[in-house]
N, C-alpha and C. Protein backbone atom coordinates (compact mmCIF):
# COMPACT_ATOMS: atom_id res chain seq x y z
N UNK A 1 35.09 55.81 -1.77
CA UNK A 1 35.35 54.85 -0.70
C UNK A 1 34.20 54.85 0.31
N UNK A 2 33.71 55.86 0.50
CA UNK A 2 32.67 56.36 1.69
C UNK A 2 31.55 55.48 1.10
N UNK A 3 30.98 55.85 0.02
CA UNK A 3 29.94 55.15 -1.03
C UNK A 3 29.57 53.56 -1.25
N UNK A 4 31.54 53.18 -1.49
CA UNK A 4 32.06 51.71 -1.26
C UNK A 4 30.94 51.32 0.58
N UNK A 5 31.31 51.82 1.67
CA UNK A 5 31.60 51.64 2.82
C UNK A 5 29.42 51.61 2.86
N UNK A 6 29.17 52.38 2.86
CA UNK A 6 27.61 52.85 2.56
C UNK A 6 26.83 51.29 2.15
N UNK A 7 27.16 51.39 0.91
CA UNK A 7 26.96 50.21 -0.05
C UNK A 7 26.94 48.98 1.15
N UNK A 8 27.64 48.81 1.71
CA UNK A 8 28.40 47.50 2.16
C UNK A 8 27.36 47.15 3.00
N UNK A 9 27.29 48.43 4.13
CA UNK A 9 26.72 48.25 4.99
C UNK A 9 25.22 48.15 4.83
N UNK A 10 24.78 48.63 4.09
CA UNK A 10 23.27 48.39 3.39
C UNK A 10 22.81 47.08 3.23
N UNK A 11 23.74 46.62 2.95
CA UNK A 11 23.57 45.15 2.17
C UNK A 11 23.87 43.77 3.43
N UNK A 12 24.41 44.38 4.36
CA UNK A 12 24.42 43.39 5.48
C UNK A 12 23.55 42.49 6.09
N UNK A 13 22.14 44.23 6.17
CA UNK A 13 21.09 43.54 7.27
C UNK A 13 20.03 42.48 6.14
N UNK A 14 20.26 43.08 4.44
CA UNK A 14 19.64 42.11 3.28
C UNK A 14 20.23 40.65 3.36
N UNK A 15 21.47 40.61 4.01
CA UNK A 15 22.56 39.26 4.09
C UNK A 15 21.93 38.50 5.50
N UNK A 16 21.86 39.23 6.11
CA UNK A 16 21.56 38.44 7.53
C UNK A 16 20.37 38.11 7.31
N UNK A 17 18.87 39.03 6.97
CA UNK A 17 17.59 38.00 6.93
C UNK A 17 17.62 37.00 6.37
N UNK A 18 18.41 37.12 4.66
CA UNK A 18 18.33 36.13 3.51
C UNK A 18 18.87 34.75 4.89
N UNK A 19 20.00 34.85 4.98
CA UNK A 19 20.68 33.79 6.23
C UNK A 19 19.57 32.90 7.16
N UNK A 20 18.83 34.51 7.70
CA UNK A 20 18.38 33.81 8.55
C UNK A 20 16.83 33.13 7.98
N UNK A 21 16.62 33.36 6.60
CA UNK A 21 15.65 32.77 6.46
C UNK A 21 15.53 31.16 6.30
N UNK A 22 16.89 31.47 5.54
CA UNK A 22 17.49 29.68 5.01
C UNK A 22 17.65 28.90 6.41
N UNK A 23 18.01 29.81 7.37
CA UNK A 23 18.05 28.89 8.82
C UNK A 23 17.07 28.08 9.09
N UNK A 24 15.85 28.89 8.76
CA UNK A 24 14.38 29.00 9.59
C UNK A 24 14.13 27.71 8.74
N UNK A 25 14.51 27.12 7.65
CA UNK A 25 14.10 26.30 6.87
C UNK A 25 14.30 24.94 7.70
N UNK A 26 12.91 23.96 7.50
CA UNK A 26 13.28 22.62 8.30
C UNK A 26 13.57 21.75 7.21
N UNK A 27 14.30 20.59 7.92
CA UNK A 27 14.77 19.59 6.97
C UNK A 27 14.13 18.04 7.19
N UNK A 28 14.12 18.05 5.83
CA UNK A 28 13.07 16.62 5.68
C UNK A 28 14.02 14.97 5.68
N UNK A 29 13.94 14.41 6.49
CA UNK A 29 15.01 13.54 6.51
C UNK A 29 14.89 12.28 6.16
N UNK A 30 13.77 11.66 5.86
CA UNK A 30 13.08 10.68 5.74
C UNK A 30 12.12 10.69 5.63
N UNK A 31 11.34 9.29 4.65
CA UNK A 31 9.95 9.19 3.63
C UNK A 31 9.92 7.70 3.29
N UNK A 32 8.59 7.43 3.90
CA UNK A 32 8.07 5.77 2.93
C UNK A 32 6.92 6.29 2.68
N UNK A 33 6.50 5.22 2.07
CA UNK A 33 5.08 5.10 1.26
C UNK A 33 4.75 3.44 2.01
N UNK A 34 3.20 3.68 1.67
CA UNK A 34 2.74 2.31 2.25
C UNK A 34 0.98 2.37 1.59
N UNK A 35 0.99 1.53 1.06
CA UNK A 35 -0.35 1.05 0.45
C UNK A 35 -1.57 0.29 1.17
N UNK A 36 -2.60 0.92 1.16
CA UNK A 36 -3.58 0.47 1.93
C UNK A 36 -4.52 0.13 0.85
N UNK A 37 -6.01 -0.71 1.42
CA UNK A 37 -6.64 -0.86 0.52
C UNK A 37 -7.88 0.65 0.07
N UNK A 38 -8.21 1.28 0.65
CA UNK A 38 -8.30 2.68 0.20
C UNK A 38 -7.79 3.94 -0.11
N UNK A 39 -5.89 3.78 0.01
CA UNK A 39 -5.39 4.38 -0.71
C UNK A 39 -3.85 4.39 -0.20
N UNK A 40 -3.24 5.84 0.07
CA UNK A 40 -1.65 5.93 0.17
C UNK A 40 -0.86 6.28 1.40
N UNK A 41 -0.58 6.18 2.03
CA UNK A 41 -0.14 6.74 3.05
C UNK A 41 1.66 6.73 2.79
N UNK A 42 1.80 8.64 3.23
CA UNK A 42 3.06 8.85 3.27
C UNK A 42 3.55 9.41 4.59
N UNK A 43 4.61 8.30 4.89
CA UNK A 43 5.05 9.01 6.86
C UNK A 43 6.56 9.65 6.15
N UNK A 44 6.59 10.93 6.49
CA UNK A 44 7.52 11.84 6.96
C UNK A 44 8.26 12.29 8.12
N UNK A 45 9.52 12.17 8.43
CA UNK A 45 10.08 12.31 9.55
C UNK A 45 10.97 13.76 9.50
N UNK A 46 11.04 14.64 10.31
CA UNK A 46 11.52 16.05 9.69
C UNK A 46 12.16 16.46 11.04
N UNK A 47 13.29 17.27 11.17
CA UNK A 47 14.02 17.92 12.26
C UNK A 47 13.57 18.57 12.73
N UNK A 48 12.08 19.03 12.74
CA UNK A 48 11.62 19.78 13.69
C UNK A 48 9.61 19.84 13.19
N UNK A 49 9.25 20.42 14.13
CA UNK A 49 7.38 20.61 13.80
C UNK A 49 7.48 21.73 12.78
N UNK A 50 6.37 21.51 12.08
CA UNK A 50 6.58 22.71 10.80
C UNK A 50 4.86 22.80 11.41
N UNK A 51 4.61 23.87 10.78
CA UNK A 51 2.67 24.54 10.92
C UNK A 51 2.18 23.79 9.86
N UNK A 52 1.15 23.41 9.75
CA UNK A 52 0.09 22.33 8.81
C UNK A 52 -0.25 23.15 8.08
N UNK A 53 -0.24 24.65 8.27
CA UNK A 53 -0.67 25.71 7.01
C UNK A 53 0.31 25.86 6.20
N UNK A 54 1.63 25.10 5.88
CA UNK A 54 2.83 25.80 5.22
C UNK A 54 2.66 23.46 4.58
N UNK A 55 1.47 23.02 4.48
CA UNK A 55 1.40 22.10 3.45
C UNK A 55 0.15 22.10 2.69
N UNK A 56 0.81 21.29 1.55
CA UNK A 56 -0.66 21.99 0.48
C UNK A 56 -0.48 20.38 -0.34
N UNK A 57 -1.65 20.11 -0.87
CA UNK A 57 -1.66 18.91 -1.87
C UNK A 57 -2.63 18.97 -2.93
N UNK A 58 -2.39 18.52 -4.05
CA UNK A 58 -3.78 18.74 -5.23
C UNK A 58 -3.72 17.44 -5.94
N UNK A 59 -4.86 16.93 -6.67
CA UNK A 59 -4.89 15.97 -7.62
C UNK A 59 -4.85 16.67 -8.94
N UNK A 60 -3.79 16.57 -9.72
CA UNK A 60 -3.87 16.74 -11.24
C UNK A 60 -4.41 16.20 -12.18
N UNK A 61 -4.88 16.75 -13.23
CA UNK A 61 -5.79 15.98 -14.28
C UNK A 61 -4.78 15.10 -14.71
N UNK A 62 -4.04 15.53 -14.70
CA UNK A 62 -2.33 14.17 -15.70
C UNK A 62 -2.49 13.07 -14.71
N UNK A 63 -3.31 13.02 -13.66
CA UNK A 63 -2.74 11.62 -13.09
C UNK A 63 -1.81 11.83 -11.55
N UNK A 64 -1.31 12.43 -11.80
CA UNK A 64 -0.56 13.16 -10.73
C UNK A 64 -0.50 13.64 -9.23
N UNK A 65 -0.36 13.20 -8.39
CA UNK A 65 -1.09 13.86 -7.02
C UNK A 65 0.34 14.27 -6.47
N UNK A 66 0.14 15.86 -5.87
CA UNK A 66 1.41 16.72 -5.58
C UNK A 66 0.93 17.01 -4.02
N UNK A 67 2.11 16.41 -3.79
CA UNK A 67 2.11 16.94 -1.78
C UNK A 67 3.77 18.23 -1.61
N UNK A 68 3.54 19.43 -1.03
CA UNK A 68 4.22 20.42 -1.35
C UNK A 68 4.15 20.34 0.12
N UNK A 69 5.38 20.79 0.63
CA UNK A 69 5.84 21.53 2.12
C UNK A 69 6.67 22.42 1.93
N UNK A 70 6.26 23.60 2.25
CA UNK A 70 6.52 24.72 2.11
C UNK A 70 7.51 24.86 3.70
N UNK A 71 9.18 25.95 3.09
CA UNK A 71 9.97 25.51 3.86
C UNK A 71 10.64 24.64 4.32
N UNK A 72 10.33 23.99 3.91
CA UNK A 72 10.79 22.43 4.10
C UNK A 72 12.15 22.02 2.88
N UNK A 73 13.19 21.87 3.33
CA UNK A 73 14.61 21.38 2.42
C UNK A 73 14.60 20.17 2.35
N UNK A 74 15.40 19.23 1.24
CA UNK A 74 15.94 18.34 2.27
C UNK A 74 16.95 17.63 0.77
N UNK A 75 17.42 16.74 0.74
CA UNK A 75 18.28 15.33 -0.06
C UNK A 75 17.26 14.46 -0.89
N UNK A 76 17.20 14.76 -2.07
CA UNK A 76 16.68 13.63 -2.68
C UNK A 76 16.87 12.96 -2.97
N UNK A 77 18.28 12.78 -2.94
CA UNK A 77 19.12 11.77 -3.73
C UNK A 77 18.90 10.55 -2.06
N UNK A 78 18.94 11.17 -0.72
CA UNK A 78 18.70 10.28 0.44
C UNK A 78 17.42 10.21 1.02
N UNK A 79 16.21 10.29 -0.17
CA UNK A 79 15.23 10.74 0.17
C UNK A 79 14.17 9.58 -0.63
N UNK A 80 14.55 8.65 -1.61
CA UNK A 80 14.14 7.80 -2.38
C UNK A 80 13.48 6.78 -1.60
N UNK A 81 12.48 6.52 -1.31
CA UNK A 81 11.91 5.38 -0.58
C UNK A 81 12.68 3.83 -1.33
N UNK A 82 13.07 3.13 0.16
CA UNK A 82 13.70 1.90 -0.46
C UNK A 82 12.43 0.65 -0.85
N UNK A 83 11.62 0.99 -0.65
CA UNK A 83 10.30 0.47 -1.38
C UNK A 83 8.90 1.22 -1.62
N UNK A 84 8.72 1.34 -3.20
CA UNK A 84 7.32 1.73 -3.86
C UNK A 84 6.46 1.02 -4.32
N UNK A 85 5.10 1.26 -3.54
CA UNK A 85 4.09 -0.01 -4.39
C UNK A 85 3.58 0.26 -5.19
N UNK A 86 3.23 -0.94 -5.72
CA UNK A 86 2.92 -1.60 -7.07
C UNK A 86 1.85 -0.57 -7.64
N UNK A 87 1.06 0.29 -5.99
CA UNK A 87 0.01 1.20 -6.94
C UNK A 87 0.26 2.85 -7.74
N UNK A 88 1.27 2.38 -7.36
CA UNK A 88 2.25 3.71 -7.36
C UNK A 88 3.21 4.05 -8.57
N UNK A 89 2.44 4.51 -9.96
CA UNK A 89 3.27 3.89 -11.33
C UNK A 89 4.65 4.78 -10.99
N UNK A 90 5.07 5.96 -10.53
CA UNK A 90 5.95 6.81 -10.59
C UNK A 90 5.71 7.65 -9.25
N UNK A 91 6.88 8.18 -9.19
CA UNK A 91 7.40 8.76 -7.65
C UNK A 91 7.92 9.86 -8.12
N UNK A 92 8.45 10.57 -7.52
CA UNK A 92 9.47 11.95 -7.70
C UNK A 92 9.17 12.93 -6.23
N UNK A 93 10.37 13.38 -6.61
CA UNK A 93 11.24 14.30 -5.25
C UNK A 93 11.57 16.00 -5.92
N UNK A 94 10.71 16.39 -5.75
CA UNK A 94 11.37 18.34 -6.08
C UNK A 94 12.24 18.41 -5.31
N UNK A 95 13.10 19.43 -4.97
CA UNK A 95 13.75 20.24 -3.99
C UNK A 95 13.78 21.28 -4.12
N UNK A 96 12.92 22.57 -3.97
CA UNK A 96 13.69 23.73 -4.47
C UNK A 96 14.38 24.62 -3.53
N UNK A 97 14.80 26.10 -3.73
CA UNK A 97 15.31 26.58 -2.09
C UNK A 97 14.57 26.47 -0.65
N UNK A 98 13.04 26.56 -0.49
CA UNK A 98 12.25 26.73 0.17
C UNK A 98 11.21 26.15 0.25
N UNK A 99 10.92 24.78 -0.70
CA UNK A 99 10.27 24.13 -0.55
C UNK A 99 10.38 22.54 -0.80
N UNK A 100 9.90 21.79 -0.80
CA UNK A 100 9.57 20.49 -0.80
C UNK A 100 8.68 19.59 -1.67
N UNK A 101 8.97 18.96 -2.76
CA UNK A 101 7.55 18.88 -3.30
C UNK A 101 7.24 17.57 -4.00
N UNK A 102 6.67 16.48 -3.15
CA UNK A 102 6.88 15.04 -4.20
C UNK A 102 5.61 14.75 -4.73
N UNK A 103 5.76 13.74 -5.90
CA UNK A 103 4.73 13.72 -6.68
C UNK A 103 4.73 12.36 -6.81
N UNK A 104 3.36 12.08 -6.60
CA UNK A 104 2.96 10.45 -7.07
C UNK A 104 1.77 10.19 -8.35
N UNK A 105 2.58 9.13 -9.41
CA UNK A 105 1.40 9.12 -10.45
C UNK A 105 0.69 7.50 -9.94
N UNK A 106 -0.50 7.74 -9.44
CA UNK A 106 -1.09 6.53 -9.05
C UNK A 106 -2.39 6.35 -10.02
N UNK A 107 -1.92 4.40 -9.92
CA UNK A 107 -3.67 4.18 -10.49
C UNK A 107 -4.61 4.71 -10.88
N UNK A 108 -4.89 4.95 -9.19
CA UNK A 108 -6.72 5.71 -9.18
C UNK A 108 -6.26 6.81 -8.26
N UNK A 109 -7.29 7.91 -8.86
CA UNK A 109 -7.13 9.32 -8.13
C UNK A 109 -7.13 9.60 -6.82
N UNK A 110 -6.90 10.38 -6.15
CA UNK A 110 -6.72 10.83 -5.14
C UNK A 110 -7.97 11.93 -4.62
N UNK A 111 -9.15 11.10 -3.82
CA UNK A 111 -10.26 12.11 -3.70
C UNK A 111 -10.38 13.47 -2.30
N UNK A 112 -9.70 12.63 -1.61
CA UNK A 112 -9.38 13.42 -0.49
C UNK A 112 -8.06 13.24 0.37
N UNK A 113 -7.86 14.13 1.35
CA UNK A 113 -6.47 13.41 2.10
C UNK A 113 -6.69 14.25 3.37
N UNK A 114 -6.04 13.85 4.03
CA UNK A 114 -6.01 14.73 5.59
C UNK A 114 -4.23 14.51 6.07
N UNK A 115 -4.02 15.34 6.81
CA UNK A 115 -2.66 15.48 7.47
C UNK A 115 -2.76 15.18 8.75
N UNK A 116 -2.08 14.82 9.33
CA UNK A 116 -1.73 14.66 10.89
C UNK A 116 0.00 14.66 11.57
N UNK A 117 -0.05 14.98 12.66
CA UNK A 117 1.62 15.23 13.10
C UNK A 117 1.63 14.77 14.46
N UNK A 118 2.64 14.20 14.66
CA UNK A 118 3.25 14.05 16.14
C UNK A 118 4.25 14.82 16.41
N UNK A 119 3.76 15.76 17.39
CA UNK A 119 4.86 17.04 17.50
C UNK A 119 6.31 16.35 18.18
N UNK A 120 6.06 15.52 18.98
CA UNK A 120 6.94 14.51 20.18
C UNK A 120 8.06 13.93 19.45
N UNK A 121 7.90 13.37 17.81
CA UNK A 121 8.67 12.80 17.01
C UNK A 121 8.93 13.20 16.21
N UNK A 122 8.10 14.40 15.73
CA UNK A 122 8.65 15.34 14.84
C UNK A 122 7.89 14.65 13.44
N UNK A 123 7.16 14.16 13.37
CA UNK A 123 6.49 13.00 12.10
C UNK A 123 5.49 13.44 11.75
N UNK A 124 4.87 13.53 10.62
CA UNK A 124 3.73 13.62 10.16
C UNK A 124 3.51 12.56 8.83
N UNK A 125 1.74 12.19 8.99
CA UNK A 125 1.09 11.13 8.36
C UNK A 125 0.23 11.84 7.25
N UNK A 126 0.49 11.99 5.56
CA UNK A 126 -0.56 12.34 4.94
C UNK A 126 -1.16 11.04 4.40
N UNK A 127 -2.69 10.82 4.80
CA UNK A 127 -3.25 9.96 4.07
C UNK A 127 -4.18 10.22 3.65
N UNK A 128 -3.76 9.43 1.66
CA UNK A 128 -4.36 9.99 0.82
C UNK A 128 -5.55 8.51 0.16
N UNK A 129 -6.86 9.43 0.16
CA UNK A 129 -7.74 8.54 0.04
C UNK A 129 -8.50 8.67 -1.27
N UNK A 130 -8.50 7.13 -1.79
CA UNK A 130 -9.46 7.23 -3.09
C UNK A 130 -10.42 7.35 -3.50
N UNK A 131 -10.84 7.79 -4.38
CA UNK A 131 -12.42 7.98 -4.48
C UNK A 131 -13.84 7.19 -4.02
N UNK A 132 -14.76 7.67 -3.35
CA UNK A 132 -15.66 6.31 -2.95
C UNK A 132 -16.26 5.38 -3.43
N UNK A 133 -15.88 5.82 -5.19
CA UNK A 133 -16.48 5.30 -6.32
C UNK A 133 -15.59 3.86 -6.65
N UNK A 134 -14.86 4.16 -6.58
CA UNK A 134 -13.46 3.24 -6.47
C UNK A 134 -13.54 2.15 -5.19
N UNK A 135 -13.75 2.52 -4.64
CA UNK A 135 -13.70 1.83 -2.75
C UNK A 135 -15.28 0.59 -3.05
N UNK A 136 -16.14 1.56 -3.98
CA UNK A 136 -17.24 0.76 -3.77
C UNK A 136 -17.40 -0.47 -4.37
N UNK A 137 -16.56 -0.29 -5.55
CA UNK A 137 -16.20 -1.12 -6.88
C UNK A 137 -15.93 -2.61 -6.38
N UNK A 138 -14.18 -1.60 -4.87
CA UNK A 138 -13.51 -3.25 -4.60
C UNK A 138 -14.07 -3.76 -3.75
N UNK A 139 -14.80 -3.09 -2.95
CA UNK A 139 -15.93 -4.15 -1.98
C UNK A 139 -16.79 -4.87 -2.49
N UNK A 140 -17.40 -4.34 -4.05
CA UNK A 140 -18.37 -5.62 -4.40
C UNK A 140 -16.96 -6.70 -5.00
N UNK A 141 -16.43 -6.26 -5.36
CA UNK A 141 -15.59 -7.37 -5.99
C UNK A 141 -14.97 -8.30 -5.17
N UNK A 142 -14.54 -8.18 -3.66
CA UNK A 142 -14.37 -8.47 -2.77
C UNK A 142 -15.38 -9.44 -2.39
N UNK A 143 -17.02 -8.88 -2.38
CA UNK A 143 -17.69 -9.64 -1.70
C UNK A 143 -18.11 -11.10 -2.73
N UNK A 144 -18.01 -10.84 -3.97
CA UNK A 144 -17.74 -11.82 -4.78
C UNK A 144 -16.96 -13.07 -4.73
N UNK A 145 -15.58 -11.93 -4.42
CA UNK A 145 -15.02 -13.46 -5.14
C UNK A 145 -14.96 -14.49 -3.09
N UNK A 146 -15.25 -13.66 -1.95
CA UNK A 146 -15.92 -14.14 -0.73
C UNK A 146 -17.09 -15.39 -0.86
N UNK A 147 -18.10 -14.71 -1.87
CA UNK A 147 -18.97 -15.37 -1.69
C UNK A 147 -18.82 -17.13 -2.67
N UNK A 148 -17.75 -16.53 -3.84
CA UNK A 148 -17.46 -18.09 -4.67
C UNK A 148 -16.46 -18.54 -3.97
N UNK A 149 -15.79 -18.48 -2.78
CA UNK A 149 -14.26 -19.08 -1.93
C UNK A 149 -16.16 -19.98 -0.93
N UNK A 150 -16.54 -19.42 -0.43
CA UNK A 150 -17.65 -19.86 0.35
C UNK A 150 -18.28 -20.88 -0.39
N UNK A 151 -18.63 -21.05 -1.61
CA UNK A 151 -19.04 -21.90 -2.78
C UNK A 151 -18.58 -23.06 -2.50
N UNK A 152 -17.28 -23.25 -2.23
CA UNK A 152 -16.29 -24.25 -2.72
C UNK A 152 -16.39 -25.43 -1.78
N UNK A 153 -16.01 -26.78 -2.09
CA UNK A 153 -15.80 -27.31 -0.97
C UNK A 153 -14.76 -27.44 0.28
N UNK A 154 -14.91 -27.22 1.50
CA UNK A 154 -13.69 -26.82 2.14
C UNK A 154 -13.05 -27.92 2.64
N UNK A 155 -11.60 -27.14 2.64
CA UNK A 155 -10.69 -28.11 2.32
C UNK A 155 -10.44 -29.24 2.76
N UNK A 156 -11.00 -28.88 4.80
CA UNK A 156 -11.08 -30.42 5.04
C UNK A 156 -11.84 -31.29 4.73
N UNK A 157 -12.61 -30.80 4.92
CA UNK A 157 -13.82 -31.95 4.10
C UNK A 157 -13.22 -32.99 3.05
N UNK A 158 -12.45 -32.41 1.89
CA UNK A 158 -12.21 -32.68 0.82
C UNK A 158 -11.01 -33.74 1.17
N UNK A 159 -10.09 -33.80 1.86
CA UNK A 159 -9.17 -33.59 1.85
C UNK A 159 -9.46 -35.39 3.13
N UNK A 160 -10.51 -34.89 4.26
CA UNK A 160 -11.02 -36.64 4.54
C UNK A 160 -11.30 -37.22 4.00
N UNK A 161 -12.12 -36.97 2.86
CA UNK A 161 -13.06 -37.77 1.98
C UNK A 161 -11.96 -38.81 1.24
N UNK A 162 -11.26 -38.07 0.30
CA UNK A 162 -9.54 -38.63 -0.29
C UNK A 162 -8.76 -39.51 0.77
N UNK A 163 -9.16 -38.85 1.74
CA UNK A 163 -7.99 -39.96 2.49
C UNK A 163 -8.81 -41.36 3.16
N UNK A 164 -10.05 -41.32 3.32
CA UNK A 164 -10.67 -42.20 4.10
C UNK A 164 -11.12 -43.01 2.45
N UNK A 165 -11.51 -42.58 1.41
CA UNK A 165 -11.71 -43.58 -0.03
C UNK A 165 -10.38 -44.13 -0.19
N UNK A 166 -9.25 -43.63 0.21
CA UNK A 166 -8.08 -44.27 0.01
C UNK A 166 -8.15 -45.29 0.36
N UNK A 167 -8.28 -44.77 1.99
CA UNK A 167 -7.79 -45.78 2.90
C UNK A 167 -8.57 -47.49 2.90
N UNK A 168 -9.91 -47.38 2.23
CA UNK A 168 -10.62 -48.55 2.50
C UNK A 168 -10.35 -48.84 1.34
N UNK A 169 -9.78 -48.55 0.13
CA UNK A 169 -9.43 -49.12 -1.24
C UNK A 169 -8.13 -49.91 -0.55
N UNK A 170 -7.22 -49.31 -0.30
CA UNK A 170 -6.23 -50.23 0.55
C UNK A 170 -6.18 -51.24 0.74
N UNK A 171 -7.03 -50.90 1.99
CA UNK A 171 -7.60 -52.15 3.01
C UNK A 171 -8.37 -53.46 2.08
N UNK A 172 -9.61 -53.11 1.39
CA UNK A 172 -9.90 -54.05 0.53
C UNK A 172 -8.98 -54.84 -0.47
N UNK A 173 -8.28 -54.22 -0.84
CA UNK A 173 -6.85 -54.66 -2.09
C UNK A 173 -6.00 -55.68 -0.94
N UNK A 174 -5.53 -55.59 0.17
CA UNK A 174 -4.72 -56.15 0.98
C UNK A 174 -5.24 -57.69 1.97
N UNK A 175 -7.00 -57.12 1.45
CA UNK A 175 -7.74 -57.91 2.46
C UNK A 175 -7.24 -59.38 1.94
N UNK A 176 -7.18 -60.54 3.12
CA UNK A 176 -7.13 -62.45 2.22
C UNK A 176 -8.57 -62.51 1.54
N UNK A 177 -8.70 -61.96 0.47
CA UNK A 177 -10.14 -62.28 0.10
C UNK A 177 -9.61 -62.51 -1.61
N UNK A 178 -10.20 -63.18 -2.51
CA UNK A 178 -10.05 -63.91 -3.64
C UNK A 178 -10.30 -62.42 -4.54
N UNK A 179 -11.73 -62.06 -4.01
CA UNK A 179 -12.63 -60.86 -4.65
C UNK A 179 -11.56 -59.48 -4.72
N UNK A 180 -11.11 -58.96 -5.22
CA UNK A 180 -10.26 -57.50 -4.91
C UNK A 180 -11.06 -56.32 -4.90
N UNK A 181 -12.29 -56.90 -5.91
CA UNK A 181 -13.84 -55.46 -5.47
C UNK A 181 -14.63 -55.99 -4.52
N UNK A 182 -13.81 -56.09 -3.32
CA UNK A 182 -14.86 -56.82 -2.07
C UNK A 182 -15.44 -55.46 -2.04
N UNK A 183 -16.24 -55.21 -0.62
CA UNK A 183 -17.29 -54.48 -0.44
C UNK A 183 -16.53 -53.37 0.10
N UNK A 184 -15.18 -53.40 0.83
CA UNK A 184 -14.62 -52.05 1.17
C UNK A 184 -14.14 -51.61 0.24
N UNK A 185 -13.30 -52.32 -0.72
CA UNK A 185 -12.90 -51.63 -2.52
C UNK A 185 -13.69 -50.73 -2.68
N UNK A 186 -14.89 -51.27 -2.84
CA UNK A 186 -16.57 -50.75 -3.89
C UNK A 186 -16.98 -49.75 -2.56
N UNK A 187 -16.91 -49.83 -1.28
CA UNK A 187 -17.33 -48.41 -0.74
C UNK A 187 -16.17 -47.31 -1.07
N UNK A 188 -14.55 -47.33 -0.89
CA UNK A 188 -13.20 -46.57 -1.25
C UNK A 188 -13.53 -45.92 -2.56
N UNK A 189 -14.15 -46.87 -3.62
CA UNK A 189 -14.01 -45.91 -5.17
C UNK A 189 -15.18 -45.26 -4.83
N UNK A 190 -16.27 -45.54 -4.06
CA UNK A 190 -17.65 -44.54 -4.54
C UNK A 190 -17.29 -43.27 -3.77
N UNK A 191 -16.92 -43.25 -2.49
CA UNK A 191 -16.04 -42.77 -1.44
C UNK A 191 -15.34 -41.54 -2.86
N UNK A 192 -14.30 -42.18 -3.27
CA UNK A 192 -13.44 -40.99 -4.24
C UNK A 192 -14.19 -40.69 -5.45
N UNK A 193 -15.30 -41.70 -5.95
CA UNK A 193 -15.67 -40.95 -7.16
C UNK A 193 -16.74 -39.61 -6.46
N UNK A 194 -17.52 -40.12 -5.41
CA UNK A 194 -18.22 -38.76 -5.11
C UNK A 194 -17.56 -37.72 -4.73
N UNK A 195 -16.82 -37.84 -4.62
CA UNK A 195 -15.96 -36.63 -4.05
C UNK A 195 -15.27 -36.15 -5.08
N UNK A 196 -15.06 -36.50 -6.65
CA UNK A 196 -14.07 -35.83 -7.55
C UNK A 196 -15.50 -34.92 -8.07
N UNK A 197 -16.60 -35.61 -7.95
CA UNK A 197 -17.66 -34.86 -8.69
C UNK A 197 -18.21 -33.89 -8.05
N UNK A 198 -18.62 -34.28 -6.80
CA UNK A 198 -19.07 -33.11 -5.97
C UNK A 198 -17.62 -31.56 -6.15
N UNK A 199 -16.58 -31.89 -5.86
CA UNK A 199 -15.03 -30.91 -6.57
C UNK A 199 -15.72 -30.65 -7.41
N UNK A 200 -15.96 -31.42 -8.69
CA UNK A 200 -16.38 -30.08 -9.80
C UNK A 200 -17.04 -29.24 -10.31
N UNK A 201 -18.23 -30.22 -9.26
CA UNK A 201 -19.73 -29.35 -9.61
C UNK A 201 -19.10 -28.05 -8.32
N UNK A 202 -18.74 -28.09 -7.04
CA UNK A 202 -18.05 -26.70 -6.43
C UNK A 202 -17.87 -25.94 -7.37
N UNK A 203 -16.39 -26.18 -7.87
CA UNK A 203 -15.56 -25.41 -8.71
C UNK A 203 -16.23 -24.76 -9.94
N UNK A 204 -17.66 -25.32 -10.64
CA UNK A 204 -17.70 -24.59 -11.23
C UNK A 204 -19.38 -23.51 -11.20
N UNK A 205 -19.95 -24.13 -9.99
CA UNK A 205 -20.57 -23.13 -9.36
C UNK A 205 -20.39 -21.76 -9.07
């Protein structure tokens, strides 16, 4: 019985840290995602400030980029972002006793990231950035398809030209004149034919 009593008490102060460790644990209560044009940004909202040394993130060769918060609990099942973008093939939520751990399989890799927190709201911002190789790619492609929108003829322009060849085709058709290709007719069609051609030679400049 004494042994029983021994035993018991041994095992209390092992009961109370274990307790109080699970206490010490913060809880993660909320998560979106949001897509930028150089990469991911994930805002986290959590019941309390956690230390920036108890988060860790890596890019996996599978594709994979893992953001881990250590200590950190929380609901995954209330933890599902109610919208994932399009760059974002797959999502996932760990939970384990003591940690936190979601995983995104994106597009294009993940070259760097930085953390930031607002202690005031309890929030922190990881944004995760893509490679510069990648970034450099969509700026020329960008400045491209800039420079063929610039090509084009703009819209008002286009768009008087049509309405003022209309308008004197009209006018000539309506005029009391015998002739129906009087001279405002014959300015209205040259009026719209230059203008369907000049459109295509744009368009395919």
């Amino acid at each position: 019985m004494i042994k029983d009593i021994n035993i018991f008490s041994k095992s209390i102060p092992f009961l109370f840290m274990t307790a109080l460790l699970y206490s010490q644990n913060g809880q993660l209560e909320f998560l979106s995602l949001e897509s930028k044009q150089n990469g991911i940004l994930v805002h986290l909202r959590l019941n309390q400030t956690i230390e920036m040394e108890t988060v860790t993130a890596w890019q996996a060769n599978s594709g994979w980029f893992y953001l881990t918060l250590y200590q950190i609990t929380g609901d995954s099942s209330k933890l599902i972002p109610s919208v994932i973008p399009s760059d974002i093939i797959e999502f996932q939520i760990i939970i384990e006793d003591e940690s936190t751990q979601l995983g995104l399989r994106l597009k294009e890799p993940i070259e760097h990231y930085d953390f930031s927190q607002d202690k005031t709201t309890n929030t922190m911002v990881a944004a995760l950035h893509y490679s510069s190789e990648y970034l450099a790619q969509l700026e020329s492609i960008q400045h491209l398809e800039k420079a063929s929108q610039n090509r084009r003829m703009p819209g008002k322009l286009r768009s008087w030209l049509y309405f003022t060849g209309g308008g004197l085709i009209i006018t000539g058709l309506v005029a009391e004149d015998d002739n129906m290709l009087n001279a405002q007719t014959q300015i209205g069609l040259g009026i719209l034919f230059t203008t369907v051609v000049m459109d295509l030679i744009w368009n395919r400049s």
